[in-house]
N, C-alpha and C. Protein backbone atom coordinates (compact mmCIF):
# COMPACT_ATOMS: atom_id res chain seq x y z
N UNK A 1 -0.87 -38.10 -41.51
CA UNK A 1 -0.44 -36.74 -41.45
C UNK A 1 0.82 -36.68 -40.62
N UNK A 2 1.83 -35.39 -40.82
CA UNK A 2 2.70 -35.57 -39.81
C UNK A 2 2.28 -34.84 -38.80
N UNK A 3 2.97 -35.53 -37.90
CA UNK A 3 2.91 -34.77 -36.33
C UNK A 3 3.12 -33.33 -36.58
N UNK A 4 3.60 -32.52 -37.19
CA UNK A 4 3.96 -31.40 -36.89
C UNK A 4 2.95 -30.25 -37.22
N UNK A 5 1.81 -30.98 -37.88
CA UNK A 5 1.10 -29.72 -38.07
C UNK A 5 0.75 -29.57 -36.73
N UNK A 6 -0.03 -27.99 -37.23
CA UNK A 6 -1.10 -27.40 -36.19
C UNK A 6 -2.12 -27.57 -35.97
N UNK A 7 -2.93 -27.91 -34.84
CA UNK A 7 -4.67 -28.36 -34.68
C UNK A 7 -5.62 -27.69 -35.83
N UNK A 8 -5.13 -26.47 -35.92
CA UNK A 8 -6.11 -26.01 -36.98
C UNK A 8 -5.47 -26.53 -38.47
N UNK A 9 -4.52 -27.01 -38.62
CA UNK A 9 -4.08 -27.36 -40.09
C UNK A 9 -4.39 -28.91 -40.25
N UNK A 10 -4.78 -29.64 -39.36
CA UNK A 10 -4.84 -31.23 -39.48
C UNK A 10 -6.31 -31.38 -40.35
N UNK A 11 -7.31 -30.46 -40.17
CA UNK A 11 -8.49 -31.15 -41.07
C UNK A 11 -8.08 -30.66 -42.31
N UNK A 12 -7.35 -29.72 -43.00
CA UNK A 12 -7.19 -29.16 -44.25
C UNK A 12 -6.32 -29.58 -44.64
N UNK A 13 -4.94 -30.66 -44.21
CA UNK A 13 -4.03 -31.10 -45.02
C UNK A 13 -4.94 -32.76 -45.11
N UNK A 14 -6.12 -33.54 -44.51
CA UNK A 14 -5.94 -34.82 -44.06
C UNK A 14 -7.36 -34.41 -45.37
N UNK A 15 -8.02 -33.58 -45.48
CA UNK A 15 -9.06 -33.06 -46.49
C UNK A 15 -8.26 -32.95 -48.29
N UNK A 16 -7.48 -32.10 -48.18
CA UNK A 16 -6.41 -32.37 -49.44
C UNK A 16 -6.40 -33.82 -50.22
N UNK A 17 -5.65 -34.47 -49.12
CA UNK A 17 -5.15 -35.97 -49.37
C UNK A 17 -6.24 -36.35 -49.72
N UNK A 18 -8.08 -36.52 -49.12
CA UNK A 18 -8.60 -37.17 -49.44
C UNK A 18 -9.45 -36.80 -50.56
N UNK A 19 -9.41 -35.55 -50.91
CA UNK A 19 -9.96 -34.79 -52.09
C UNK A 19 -9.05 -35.96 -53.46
N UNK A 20 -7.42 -35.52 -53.41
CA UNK A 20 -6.78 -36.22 -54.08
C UNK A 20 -7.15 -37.98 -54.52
N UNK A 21 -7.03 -38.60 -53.40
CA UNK A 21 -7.29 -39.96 -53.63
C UNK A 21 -8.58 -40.14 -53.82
N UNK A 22 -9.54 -39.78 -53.59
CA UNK A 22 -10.99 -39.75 -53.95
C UNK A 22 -10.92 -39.71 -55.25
N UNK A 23 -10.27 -38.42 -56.04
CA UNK A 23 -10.21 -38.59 -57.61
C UNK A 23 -9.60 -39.43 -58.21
N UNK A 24 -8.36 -39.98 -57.52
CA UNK A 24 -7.48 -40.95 -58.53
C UNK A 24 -8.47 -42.34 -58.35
N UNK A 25 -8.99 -42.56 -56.95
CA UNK A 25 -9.49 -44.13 -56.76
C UNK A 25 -10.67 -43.95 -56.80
N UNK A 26 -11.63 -43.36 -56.83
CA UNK A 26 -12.68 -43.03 -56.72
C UNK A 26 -13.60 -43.25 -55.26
N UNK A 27 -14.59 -42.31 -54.91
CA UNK A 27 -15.24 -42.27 -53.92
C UNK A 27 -16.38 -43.55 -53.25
N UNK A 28 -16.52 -44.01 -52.47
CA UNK A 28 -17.01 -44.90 -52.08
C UNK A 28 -18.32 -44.85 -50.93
N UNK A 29 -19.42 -45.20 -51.24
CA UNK A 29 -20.37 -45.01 -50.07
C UNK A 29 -19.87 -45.21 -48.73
N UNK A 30 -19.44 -46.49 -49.11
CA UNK A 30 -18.56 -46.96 -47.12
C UNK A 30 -17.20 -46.62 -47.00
N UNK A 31 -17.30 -45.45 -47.11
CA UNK A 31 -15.31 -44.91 -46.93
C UNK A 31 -15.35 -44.34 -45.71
N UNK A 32 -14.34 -44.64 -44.88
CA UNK A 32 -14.45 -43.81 -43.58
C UNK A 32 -13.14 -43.55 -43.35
N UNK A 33 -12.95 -41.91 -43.09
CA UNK A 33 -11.78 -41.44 -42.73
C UNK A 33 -11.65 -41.60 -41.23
N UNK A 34 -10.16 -41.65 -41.14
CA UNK A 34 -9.36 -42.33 -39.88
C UNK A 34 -8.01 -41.66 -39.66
N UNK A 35 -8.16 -40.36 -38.98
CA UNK A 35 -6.95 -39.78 -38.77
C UNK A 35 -5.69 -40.10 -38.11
N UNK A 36 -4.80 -40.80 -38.69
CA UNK A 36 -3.29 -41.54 -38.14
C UNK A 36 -2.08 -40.12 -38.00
N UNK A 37 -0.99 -40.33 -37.34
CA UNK A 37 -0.12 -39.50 -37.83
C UNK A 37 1.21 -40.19 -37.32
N UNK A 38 2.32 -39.37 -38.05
CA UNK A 38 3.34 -39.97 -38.71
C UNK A 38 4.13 -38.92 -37.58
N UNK A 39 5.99 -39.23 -37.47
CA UNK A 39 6.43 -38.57 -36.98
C UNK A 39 6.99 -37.22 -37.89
N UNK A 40 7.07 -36.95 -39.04
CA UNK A 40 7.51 -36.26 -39.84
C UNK A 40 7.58 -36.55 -41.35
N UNK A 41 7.96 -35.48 -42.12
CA UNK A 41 8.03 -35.93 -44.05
C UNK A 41 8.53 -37.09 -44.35
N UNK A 42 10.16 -36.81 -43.48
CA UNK A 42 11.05 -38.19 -43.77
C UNK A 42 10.14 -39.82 -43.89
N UNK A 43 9.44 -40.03 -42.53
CA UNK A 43 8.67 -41.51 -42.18
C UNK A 43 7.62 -41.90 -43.32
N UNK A 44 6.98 -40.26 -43.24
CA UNK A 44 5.49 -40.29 -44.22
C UNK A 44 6.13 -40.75 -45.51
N UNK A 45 7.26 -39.97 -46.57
CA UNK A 45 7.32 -40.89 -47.29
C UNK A 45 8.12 -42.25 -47.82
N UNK A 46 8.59 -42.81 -46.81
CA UNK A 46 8.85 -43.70 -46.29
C UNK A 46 7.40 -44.85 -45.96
N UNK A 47 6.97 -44.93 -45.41
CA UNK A 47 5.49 -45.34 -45.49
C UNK A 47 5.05 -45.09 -46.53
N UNK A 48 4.73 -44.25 -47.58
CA UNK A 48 3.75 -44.46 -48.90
C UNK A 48 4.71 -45.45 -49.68
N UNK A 49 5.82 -45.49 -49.10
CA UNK A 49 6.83 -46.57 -50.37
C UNK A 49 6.33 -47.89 -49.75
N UNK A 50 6.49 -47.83 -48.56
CA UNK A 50 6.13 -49.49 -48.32
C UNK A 50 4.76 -49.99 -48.27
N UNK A 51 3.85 -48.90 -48.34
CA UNK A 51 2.30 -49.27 -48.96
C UNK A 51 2.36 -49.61 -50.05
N UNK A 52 3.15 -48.90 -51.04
CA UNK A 52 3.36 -48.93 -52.54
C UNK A 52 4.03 -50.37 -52.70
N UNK A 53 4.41 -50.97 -52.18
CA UNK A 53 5.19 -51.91 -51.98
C UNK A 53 4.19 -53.22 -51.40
N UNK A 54 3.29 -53.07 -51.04
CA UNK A 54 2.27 -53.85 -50.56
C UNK A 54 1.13 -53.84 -51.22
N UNK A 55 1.33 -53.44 -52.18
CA UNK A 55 0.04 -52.97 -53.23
C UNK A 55 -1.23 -52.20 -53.02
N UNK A 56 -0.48 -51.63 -51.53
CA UNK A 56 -1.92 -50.31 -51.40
C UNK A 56 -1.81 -49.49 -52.30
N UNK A 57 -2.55 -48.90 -53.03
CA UNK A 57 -2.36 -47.45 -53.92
C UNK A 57 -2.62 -46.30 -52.58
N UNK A 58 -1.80 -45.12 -52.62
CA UNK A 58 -2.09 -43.95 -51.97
C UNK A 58 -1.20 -43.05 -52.25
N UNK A 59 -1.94 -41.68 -52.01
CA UNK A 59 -1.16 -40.56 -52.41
C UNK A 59 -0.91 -39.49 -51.75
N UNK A 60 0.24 -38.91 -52.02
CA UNK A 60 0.35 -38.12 -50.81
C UNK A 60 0.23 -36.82 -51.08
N UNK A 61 -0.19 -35.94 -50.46
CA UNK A 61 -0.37 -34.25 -50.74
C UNK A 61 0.52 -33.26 -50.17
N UNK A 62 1.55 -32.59 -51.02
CA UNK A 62 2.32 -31.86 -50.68
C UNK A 62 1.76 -30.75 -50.58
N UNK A 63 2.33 -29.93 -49.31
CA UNK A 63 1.92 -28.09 -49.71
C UNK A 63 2.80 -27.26 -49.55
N UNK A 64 2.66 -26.79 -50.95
CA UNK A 64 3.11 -25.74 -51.34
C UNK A 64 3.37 -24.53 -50.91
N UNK A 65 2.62 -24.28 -49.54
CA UNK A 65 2.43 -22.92 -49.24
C UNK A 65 3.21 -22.84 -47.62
N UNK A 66 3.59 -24.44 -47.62
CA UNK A 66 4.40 -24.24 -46.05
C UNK A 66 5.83 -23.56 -46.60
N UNK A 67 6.59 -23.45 -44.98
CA UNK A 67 8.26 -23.05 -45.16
C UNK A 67 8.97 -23.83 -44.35
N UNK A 68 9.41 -24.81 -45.34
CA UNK A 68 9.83 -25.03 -45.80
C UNK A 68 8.49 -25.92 -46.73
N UNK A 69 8.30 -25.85 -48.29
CA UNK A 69 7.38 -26.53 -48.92
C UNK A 69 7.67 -28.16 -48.51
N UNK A 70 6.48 -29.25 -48.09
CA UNK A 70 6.27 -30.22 -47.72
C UNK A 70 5.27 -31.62 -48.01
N UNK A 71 5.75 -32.82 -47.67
CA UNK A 71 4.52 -33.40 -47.83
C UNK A 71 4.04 -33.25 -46.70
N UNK A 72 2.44 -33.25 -46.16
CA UNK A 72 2.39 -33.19 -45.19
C UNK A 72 0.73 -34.44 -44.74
N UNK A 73 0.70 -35.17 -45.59
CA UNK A 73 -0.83 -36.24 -45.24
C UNK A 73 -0.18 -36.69 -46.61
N UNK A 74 -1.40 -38.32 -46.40
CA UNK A 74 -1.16 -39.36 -47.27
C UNK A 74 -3.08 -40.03 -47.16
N UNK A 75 -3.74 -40.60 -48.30
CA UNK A 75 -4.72 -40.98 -48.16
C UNK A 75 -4.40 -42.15 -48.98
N UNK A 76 -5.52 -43.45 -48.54
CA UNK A 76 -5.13 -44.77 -49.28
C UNK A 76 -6.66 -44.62 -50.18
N UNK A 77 -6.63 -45.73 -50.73
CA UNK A 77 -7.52 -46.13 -51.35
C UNK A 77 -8.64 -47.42 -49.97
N UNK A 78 -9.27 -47.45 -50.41
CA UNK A 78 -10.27 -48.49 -49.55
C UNK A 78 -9.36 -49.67 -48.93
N UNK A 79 -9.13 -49.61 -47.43
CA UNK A 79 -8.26 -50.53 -47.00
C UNK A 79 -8.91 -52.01 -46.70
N UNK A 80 -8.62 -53.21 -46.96
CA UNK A 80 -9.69 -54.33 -46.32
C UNK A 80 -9.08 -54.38 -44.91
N UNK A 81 -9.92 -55.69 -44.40
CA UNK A 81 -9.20 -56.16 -43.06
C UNK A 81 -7.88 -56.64 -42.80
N UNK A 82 -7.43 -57.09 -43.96
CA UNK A 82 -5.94 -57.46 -43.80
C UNK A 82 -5.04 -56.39 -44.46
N UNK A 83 -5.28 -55.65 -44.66
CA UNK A 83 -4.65 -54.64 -45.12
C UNK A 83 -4.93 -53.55 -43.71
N UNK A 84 -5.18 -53.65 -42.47
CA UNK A 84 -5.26 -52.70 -41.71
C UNK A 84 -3.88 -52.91 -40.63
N UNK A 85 -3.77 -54.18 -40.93
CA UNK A 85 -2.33 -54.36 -39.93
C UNK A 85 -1.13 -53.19 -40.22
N UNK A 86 -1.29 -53.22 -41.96
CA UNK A 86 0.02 -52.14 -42.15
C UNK A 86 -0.13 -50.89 -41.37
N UNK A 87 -1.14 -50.32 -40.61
CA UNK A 87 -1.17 -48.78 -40.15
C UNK A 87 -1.08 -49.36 -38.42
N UNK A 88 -0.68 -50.53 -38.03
CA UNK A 88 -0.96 -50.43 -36.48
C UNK A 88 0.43 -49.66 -35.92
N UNK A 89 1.43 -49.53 -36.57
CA UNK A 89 3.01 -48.64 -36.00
C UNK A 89 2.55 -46.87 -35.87
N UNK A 90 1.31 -46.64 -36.70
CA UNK A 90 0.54 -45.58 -36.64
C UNK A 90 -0.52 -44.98 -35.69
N UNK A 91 0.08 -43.83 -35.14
CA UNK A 91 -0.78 -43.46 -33.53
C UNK A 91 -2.40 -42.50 -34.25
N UNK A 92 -3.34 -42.81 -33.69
CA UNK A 92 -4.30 -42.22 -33.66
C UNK A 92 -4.12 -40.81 -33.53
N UNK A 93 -4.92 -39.90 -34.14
CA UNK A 93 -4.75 -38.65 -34.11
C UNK A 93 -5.42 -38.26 -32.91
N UNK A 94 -5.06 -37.17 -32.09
CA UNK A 94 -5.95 -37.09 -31.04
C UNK A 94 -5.76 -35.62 -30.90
C-alpha cells in the first residue's frame, strides 16, 4: 500500500487488492495477509514491474474515487520462501 493513505483507508484499499488477486490467482487455505507499504504510486508501480519481472504475478488496485484518481495497494499471488527476499526494501505496516 502507499504510505499516504489514511488509518482508516489502509484495511479497504489492502482488502480491494486482495479481493482482486484472490479472483485472478485463486484463494488459498494457507494465505496470509501481510501489510507492507510503499512510499507512494510512483515506487508501487515500479515494484509490480519488477515482481512482474521476477515472475511474481500481482495486481494492483486503483481507486477511482480518490483526488487525484490512484493506484493505491498491490496483492501477490502465494509468495514461497525465496520469493520473500523481494519485499525486505518494504517497511511493515504499523
Amino acid at each position: 500500500m502507499t504510505a499516504n493513505l489514511e488509518p482508516q483507508q489502509v484495511a479497504v484499499q489492502a482488502s480491494h487488492a486482495a479481493l482482486e488477486a484472490g479472483s485472478l490467482y485463486g484463494a488459498q487455505l494457507s494465505s496470509h495477509l501481510v501489510l507492507l507499504t510503499i512510499k507512494d504510486e510512483y515506487l508501487l508501480k515500479e515494484f509490480h514491474q519488477e515482481l512482474e519481472e521476477k515472475g511474481v504475478q500481482s495486481v494492483l488496485f486503483f481507486e477511482p474515487d480518490y483526488n487525484p484518481p490512484q493506484y493505491t495497494a498491490l496483492c501477490t499471488e502465494l509468495i514461497s520462501e525465496n520469493q520473500r527476499r523481494l519485499f525486505r526494501k518494504l517497511k511493515l505496516y504499523r
